[in-house]
Protein backbone atom coordinates (compact mmCIF):
# COMPACT_ATOMS: atom_id res chain seq x y z
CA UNK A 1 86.40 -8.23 13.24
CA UNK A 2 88.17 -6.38 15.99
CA UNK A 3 87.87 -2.91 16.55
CA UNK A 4 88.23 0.02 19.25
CA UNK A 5 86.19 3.47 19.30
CA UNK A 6 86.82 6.55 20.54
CA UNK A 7 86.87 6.70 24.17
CA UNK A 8 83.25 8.69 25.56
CA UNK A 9 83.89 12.58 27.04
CA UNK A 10 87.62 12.31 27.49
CA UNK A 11 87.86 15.24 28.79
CA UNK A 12 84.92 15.44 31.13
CA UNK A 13 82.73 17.41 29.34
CA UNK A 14 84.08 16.49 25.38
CA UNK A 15 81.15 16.16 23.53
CA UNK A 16 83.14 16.22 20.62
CA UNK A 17 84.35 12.67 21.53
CA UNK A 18 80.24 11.05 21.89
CA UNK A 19 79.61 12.24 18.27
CA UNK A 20 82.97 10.77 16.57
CA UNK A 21 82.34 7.69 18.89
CA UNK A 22 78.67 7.81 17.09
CA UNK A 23 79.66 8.45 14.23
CA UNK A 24 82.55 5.23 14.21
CA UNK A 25 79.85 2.94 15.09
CA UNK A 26 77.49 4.24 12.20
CA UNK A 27 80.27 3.86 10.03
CA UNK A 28 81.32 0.24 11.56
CA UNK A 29 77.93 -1.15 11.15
CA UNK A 30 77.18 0.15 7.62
CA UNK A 31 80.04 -1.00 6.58
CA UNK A 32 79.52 -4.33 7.79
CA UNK A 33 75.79 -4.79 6.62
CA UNK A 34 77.31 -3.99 2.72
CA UNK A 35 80.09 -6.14 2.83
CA UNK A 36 79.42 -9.04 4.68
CA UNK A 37 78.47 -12.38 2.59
CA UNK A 38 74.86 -13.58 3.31
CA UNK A 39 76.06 -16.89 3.86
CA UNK A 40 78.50 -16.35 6.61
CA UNK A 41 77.60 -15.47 10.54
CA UNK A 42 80.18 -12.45 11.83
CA UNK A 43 81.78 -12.03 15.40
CA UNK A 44 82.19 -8.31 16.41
CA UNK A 45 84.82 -7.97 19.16
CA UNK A 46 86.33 -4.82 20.37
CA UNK A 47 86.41 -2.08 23.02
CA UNK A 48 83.29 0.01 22.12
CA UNK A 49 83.39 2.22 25.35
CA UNK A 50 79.95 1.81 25.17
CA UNK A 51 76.82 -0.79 27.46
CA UNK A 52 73.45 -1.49 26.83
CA UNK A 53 72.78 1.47 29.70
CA UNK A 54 73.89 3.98 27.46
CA UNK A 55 71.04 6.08 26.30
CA UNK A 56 71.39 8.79 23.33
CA UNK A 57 71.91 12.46 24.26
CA UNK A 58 71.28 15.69 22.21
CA UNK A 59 73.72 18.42 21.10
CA UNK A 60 71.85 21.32 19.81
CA UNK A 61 69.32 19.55 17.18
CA UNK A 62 71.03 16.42 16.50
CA UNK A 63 70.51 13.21 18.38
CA UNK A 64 73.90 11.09 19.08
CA UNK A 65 73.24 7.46 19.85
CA UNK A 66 75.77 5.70 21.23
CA UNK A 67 77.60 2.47 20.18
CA UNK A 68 75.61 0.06 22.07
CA UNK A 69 72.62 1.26 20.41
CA UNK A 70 73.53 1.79 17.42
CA UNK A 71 74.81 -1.76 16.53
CA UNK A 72 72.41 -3.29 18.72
CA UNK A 73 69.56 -1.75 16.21
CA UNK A 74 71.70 -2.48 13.18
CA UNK A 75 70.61 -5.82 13.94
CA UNK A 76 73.59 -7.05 15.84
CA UNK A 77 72.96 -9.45 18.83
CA UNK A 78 74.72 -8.80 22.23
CA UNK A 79 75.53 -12.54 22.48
CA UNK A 80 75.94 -11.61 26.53
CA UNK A 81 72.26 -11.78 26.79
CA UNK A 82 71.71 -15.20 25.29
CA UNK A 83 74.11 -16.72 27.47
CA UNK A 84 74.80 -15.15 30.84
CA UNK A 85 75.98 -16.89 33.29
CA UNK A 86 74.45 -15.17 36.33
CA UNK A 87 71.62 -13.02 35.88
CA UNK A 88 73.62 -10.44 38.28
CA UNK A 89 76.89 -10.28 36.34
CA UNK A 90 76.44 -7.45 33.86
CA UNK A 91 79.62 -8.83 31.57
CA UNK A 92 81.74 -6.02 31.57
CA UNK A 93 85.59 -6.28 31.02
CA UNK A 94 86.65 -2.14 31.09
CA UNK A 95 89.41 -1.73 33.95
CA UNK A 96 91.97 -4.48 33.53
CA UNK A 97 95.68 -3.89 34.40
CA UNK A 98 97.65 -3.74 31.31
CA UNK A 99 99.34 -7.37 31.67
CA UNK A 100 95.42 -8.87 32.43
CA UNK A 101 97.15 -9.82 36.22
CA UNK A 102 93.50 -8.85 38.04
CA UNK A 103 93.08 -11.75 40.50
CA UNK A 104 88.73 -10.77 40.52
């Protein structure tokens, strides 16, 4: 499964864009949990704007909890963690150029 959420307060300041990004994960992971077979492991891969630093934020009454968190505590595994290759490299691909050209 490949996938891309909404990208976080694009504008500065659009807090319209954390809920729907919230709100795509929810969706994502419930989604996943009903349909997939017991007997089969799953690979989620995409561009979920979204790292383990994240921490929820509150609009009014409502919590939103971001992707990380949210599929993290559906009971996903961050497969990063279990196999790091330096304990300083935090894993993170965002910033490429468009033809994947970066020499670092």
């Amino acid at each position: 499964m490949n996938t891309h959420l909404e990208v976080r307060e694009l504008p500065p300041g659009n807090t319209e864009s954390r809920i729907v990004q919230s709100l795509q994960a929810f969706e994502l992971t419930k989604t996943l949990l009903a349909t997939m077979p017991a007997d089969r492991k799953l690979i989620l891969a995409g561009d979920f704007n979204s790292c383990d630093q994240d921490t929820s934020v509150y609009i009014g009454p409502f919590e939103i909890i971001p992707p990380y968190q949210n599929i993290v505590h559906a009971g996903f595994t961050d497969i990063w963690d279990t196999n790091r290759f330096t304990s300083s490299d935090p894993g993170y691909t965002c910033c490429q150029e468009p033809n994947l050209s970066n020499r670092s």
